[in-house]
C-alpha atoms as a PDB file:
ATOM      1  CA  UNK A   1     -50.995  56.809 -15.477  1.00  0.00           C
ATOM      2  CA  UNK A   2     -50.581  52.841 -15.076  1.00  0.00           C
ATOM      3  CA  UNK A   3     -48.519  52.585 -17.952  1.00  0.00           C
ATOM      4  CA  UNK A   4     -46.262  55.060 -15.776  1.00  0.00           C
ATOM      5  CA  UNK A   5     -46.467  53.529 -13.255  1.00  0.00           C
ATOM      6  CA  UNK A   6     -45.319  49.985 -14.867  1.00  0.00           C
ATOM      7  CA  UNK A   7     -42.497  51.594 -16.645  1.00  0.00           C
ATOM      8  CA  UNK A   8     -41.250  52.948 -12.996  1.00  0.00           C
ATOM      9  CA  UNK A   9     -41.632  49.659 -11.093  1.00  0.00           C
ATOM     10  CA  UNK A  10     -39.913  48.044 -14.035  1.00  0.00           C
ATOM     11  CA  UNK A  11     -36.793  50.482 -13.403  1.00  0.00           C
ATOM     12  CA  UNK A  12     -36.260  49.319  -9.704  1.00  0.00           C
ATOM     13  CA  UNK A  13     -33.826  46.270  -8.925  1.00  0.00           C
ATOM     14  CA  UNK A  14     -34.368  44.140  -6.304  1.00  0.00           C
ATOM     15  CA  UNK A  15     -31.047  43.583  -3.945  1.00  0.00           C
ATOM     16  CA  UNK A  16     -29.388  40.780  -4.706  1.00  0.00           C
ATOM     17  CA  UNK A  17     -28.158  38.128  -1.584  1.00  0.00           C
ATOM     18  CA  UNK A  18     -25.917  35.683  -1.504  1.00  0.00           C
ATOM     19  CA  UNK A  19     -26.540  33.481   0.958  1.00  0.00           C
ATOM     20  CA  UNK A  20     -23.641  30.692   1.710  1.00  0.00           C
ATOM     21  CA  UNK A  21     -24.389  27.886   4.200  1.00  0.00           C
ATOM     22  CA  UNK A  22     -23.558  23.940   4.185  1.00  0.00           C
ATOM     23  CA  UNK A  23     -26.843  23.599   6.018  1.00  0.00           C
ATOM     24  CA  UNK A  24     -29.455  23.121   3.651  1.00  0.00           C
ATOM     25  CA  UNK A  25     -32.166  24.030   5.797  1.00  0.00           C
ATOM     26  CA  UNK A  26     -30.124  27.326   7.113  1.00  0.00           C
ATOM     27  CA  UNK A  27     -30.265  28.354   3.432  1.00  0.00           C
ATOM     28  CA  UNK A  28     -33.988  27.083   2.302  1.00  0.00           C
ATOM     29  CA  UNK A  29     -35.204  29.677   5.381  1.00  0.00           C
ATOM     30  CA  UNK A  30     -33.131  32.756   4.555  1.00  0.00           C
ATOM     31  CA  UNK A  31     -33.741  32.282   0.648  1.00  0.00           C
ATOM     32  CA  UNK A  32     -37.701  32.175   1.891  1.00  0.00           C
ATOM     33  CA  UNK A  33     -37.610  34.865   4.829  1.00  0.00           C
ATOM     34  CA  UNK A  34     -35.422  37.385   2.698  1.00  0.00           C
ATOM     35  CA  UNK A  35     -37.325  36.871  -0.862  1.00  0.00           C
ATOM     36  CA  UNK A  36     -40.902  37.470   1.229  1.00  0.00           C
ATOM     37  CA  UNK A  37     -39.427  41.049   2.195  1.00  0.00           C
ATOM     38  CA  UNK A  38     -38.125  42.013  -1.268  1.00  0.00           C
ATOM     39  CA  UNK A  39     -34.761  40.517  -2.451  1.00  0.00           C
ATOM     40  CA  UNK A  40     -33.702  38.473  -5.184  1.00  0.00           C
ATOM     41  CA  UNK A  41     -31.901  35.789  -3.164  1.00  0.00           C
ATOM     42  CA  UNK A  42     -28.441  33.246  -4.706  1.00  0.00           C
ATOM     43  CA  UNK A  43     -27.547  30.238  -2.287  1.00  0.00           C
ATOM     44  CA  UNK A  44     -24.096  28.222  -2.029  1.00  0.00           C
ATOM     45  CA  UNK A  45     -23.687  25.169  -0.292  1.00  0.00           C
ATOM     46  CA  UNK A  46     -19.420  25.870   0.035  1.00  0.00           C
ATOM     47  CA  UNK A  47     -16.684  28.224   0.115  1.00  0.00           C
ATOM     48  CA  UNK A  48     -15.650  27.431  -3.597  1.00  0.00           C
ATOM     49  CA  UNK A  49     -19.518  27.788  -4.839  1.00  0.00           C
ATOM     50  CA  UNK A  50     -19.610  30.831  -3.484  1.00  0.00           C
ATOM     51  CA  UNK A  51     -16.918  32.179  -4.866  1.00  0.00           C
ATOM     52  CA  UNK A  52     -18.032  31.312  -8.526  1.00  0.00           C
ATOM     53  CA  UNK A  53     -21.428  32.518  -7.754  1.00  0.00           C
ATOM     54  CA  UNK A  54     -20.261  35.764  -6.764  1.00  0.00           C
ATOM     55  CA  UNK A  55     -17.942  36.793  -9.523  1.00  0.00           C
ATOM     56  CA  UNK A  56     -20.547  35.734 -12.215  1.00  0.00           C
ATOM     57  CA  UNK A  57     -23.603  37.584 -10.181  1.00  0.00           C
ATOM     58  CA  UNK A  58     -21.962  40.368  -8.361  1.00  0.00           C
ATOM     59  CA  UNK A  59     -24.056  40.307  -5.432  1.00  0.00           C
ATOM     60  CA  UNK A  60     -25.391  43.102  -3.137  1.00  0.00           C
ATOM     61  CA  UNK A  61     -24.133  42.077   0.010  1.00  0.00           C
ATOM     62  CA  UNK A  62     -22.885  38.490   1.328  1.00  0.00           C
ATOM     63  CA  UNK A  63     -24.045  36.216   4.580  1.00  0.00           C
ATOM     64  CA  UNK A  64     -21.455  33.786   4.832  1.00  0.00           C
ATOM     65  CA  UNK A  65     -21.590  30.920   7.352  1.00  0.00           C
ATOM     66  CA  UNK A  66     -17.783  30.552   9.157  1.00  0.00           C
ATOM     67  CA  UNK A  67     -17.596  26.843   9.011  1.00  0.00           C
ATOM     68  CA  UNK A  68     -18.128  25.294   5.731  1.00  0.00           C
ATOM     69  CA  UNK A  69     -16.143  22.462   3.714  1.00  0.00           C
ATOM     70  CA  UNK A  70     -13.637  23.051   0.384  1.00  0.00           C
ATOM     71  CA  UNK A  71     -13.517  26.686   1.570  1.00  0.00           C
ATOM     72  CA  UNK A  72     -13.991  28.201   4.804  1.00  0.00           C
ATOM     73  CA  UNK A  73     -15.935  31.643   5.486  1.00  0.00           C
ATOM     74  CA  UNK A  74     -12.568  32.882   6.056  1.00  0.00           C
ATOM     75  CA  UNK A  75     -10.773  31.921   3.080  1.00  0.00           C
ATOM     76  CA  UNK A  76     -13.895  33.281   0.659  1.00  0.00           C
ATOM     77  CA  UNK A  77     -14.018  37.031   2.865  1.00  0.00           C
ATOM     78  CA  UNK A  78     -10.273  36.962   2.154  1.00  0.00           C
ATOM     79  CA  UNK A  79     -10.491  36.245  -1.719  1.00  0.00           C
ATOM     80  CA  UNK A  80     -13.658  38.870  -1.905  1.00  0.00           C
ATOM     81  CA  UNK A  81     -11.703  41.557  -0.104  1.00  0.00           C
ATOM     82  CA  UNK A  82      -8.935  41.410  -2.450  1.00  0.00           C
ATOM     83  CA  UNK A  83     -11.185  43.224  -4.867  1.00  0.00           C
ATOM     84  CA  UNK A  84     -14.355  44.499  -3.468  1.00  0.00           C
ATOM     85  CA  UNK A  85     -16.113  46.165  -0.841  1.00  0.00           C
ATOM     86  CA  UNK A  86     -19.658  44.041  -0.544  1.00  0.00           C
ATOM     87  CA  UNK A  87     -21.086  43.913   2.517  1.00  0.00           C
ATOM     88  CA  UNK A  88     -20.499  41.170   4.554  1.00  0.00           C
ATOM     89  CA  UNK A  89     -22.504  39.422   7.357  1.00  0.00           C
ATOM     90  CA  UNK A  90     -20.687  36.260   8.785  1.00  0.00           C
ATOM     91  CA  UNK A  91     -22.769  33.518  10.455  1.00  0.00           C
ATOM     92  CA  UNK A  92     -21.047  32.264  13.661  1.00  0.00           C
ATOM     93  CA  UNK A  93     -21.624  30.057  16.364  1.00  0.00           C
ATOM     94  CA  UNK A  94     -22.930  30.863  19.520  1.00  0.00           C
ATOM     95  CA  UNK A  95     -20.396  31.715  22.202  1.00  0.00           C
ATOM     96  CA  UNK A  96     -17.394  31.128  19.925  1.00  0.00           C
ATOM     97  CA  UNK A  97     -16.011  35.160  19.498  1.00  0.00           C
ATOM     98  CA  UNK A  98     -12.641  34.047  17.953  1.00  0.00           C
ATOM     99  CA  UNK A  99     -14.433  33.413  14.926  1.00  0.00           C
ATOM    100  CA  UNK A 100     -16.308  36.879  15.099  1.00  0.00           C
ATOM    101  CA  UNK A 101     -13.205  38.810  16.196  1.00  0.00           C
ATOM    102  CA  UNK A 102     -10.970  36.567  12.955  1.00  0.00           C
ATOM    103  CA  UNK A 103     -14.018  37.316  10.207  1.00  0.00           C
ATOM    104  CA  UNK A 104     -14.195  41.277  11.244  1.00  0.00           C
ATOM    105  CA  UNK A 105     -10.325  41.588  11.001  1.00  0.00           C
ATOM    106  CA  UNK A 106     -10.699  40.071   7.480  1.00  0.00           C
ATOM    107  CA  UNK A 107     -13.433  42.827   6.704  1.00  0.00           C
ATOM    108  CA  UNK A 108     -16.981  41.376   7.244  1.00  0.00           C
ATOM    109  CA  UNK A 109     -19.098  44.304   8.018  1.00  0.00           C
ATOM    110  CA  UNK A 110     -21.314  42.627  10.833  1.00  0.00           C
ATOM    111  CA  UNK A 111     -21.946  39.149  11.911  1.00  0.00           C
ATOM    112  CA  UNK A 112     -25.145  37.040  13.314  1.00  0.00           C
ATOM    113  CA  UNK A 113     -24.745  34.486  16.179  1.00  0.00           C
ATOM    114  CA  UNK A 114     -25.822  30.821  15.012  1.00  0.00           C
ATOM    115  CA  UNK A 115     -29.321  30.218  16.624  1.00  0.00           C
ATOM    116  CA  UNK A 116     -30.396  33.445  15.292  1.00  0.00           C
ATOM    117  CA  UNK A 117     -33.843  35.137  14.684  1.00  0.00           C
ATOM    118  CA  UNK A 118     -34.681  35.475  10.856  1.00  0.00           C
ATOM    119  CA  UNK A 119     -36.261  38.538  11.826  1.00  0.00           C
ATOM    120  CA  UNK A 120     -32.967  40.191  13.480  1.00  0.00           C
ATOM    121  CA  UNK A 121     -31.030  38.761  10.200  1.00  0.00           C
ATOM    122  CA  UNK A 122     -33.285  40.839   8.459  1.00  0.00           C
ATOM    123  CA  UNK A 123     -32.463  43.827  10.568  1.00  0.00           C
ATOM    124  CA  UNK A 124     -29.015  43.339  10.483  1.00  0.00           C
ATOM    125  CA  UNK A 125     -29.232  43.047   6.418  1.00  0.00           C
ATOM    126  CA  UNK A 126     -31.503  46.255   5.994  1.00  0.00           C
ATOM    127  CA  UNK A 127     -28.565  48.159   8.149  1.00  0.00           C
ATOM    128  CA  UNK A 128     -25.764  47.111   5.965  1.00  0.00           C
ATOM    129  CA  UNK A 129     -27.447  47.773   2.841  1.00  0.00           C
ATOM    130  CA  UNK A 130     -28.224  51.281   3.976  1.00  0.00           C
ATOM    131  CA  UNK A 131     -24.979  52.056   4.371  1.00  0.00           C
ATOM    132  CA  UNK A 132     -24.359  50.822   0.807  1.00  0.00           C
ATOM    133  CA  UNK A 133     -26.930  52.904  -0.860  1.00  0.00           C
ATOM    134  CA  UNK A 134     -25.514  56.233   0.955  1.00  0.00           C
ATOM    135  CA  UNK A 135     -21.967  55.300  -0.902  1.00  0.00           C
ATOM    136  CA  UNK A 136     -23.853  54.983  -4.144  1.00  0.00           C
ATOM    137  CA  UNK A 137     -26.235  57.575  -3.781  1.00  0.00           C
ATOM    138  CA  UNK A 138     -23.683  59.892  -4.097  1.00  0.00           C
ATOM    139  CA  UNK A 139     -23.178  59.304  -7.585  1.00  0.00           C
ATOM    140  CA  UNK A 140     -26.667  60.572  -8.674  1.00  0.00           C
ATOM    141  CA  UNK A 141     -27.729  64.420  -8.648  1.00  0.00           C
ATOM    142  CA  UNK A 142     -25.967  66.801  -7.850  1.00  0.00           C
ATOM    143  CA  UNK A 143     -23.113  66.629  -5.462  1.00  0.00           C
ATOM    144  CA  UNK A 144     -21.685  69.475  -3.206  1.00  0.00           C
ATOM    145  CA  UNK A 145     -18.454  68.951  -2.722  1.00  0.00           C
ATOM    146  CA  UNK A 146     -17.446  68.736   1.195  1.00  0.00           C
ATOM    147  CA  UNK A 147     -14.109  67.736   1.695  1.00  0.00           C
ATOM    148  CA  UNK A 148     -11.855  67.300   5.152  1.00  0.00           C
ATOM    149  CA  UNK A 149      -7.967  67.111   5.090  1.00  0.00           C
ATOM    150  CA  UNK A 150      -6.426  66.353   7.957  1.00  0.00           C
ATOM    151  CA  UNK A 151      -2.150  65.355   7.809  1.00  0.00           C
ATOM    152  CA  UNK A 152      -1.803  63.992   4.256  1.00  0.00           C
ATOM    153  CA  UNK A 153      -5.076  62.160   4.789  1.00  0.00           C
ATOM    154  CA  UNK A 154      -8.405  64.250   2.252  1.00  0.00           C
ATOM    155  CA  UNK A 155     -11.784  62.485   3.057  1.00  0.00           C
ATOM    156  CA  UNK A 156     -14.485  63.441   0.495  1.00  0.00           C
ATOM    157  CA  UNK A 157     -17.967  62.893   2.917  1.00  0.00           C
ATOM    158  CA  UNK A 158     -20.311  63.839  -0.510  1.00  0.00           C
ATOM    159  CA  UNK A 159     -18.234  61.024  -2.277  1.00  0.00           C
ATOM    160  CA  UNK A 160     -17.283  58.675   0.571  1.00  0.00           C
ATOM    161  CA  UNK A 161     -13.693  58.154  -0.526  1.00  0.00           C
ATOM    162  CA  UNK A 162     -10.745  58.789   1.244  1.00  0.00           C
ATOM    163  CA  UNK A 163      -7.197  59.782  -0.255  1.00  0.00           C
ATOM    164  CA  UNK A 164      -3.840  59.568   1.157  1.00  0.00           C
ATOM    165  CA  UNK A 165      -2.190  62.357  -0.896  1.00  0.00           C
ATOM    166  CA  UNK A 166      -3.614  61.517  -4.402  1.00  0.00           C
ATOM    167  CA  UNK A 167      -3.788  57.594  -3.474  1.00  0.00           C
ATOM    168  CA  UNK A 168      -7.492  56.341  -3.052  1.00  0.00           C
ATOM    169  CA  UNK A 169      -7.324  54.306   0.282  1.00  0.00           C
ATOM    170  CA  UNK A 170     -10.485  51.318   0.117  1.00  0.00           C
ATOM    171  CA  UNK A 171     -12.954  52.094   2.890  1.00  0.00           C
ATOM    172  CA  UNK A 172     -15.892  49.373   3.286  1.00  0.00           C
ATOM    173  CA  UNK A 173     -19.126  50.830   3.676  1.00  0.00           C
ATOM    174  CA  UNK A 174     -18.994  50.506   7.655  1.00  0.00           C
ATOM    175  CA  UNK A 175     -15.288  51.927   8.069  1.00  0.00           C
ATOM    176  CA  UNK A 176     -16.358  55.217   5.962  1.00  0.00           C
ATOM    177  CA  UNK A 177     -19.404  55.370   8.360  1.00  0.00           C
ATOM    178  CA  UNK A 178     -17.422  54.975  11.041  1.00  0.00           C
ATOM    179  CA  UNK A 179     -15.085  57.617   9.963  1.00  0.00           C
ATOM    180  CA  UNK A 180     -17.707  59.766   9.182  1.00  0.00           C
ATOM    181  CA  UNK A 181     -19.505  59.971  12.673  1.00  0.00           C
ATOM    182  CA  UNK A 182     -16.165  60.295  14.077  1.00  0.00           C
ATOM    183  CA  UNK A 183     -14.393  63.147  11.465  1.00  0.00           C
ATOM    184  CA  UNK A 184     -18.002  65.160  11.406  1.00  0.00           C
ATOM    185  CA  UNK A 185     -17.673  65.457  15.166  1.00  0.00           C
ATOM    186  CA  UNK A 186     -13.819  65.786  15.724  1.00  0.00           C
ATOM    187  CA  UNK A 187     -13.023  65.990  19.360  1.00  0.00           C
ATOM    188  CA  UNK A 188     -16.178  64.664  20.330  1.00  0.00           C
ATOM    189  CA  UNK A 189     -15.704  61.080  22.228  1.00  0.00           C
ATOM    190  CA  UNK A 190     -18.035  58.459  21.726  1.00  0.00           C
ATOM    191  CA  UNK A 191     -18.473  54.967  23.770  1.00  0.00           C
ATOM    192  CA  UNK A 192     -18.958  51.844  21.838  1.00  0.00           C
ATOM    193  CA  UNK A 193     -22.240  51.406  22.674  1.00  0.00           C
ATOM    194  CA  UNK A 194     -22.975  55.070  20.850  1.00  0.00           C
ATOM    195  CA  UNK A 195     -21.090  53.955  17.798  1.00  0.00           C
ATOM    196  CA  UNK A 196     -23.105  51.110  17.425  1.00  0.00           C
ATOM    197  CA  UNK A 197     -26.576  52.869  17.325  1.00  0.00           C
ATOM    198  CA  UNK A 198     -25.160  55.453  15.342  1.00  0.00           C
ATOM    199  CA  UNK A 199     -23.530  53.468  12.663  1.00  0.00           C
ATOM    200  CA  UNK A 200     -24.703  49.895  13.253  1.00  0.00           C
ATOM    201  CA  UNK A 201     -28.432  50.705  13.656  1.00  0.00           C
ATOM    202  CA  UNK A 202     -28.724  48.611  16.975  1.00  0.00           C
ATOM    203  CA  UNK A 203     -31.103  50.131  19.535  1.00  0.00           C
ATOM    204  CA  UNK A 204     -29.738  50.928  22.841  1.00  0.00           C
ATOM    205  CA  UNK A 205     -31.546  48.116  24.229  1.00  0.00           C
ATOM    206  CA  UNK A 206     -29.089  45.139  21.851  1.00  0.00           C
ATOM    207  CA  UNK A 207     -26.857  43.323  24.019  1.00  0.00           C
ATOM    208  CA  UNK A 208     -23.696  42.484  21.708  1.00  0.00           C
ATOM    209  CA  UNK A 209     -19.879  42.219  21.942  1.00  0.00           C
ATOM    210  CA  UNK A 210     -19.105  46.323  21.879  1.00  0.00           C
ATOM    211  CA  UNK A 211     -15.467  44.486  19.636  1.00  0.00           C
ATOM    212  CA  UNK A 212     -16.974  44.926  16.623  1.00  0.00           C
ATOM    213  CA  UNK A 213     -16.317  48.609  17.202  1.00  0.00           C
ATOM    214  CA  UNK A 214     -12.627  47.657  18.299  1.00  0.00           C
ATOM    215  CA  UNK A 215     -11.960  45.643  15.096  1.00  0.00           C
ATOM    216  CA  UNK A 216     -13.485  48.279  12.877  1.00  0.00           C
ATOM    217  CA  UNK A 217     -11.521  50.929  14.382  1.00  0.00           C
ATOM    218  CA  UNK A 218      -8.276  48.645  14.513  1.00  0.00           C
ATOM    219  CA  UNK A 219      -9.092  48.073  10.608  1.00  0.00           C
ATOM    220  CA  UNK A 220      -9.091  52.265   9.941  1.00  0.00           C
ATOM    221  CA  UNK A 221      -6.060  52.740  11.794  1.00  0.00           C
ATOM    222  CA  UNK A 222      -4.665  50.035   9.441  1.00  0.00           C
ATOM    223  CA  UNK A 223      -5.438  52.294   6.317  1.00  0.00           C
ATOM    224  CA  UNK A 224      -5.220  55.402   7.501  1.00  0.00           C
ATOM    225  CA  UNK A 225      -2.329  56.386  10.494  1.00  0.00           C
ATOM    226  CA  UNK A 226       0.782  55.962   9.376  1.00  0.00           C
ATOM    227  CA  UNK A 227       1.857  54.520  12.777  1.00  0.00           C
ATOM    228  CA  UNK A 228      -1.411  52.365  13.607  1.00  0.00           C
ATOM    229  CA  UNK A 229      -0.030  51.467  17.264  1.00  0.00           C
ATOM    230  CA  UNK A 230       0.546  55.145  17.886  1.00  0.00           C
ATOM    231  CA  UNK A 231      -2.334  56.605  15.955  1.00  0.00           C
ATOM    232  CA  UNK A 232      -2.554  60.243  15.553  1.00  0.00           C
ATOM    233  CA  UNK A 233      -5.810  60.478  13.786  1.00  0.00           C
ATOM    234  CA  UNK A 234      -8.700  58.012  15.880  1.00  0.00           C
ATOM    235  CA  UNK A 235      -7.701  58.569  19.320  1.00  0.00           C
ATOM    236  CA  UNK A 236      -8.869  56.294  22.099  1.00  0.00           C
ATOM    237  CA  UNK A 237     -11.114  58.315  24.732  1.00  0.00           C
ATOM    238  CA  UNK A 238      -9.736  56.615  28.201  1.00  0.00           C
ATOM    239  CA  UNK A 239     -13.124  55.029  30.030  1.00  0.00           C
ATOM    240  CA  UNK A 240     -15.328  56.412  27.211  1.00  0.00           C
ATOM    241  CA  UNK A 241     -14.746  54.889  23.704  1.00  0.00           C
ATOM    242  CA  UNK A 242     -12.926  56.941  20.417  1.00  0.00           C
ATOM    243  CA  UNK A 243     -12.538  60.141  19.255  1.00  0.00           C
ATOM    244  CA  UNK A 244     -11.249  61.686  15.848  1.00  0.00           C
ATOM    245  CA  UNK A 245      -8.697  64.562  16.078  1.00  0.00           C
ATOM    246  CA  UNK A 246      -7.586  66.364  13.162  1.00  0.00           C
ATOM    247  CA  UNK A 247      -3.579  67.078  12.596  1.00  0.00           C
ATOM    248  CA  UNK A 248      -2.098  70.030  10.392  1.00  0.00           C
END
């Protein structure tokens, strides 16, 4: 029975973080806080750093500090997101939203607002991961297919991928979770406030800028309508929030 139990606990991978920060003392308490809860934790001191880091390591998910010298937090989301789909939480300072609004629209998944709470990093990385595992979760057992075509637009829920005739269109793990709330209940309008809860994980008490719904939703219209400033698909609901309609 112990033996069985060894060989099972020796099967499970921690989550690996990345954790890039020019503050020395940002990163010494997130590689401590985040290690003491379960994950194997990789710190950078700059944009370049983290860059090598990740291609050799091939992290979990990213939390990437904005300002940072030979490589900004901009400048490594955009290299990153010319190839994959990790996670990414940006670090940003405290009343300064250009920076949150310009790392969302480059495809971080969520960001944290410099002082922050270890605890509500935590939260924030737990959420994001989740989302993660459903995409890869997919892959084991069996899968029933459930598939949703809309215009020349096919989303596969069981596999969370999307297709644009036979073209695979990349989806982070929060824009297919997005689209998913929105396609399973098409013609049902929900405020940003809702989204967040529902895809986000905040409770309904979290006071944050509702934009990080805007930018997400700005970022699917991107991929998927093939007039984004006339979308067909992910309709705005007038004094509520968005709604998905499906097209013949």
């Amino acid at each position: 029975m112990t033996e069985n139990i060894e060989n099972q606990n020796q099967t499970v991978e921690q989550e690996k973080i990345l954790v890039v920060d020019d503050e020395a003392s940002i990163r010494r308490i997130l590689e401590t806080r985040l290690k003491m809860v379960g994950y194997e934790v990789l710190t950078a001191a700059d944009g370049e750093e983290a860059l090598d880091i990740f291609n050799k390591e091939n992290p979990d998910l990213i939390i990437l500090d904005v300002m940072m010298p030979k490589l900004d937090g901009y400048g490594v989301t955009r290299e990153i997101r010319r190839t994959s789909d990790v996670p990414i939480i940006i670090l940003t300072a405290l009343g300064d939203v250009s920076e949150r609004i310009t790392g969302l629209e480059l495809g971080a998944d969520d960001y944290v607002v410099k002082p922050f709470s270890p605890k509500e990093l935590e939260a924030r990385v737990k959420a994001v991961l989740r989302r993660t595992q459903e995409r890869e979760n997919v892959t084991l057992g069996k899968v029933t297919k459930n598939i949703i075509t809309t215009g020349n637009i096919r989303i596969d829920t069981s596999r969370r991928q999307v297709f644009r005739k036979n073209e695979r269109i990349r989806l982070t793990g929060m824009e297919f979770s997005l689209l998913e709330l929105l396609v399973n209940n098409s013609g049902q309008a929900y405020s940003r406030n809702e989204i967040l809860q529902h895809v986000w994980s905040y409770p309904p008490d979290h006071r944050i800028d509702t934009r990080v719904v805007d930018v997400h939703i700005s970022r699917l219209r991107s991929k998927l309508e093939t007039d984004p400033a006339n979308p067909e698909l992910i309709l705005t609901a007038r004094g509520i929030g968005y709604m998905f309609q499906r097209i013949s």
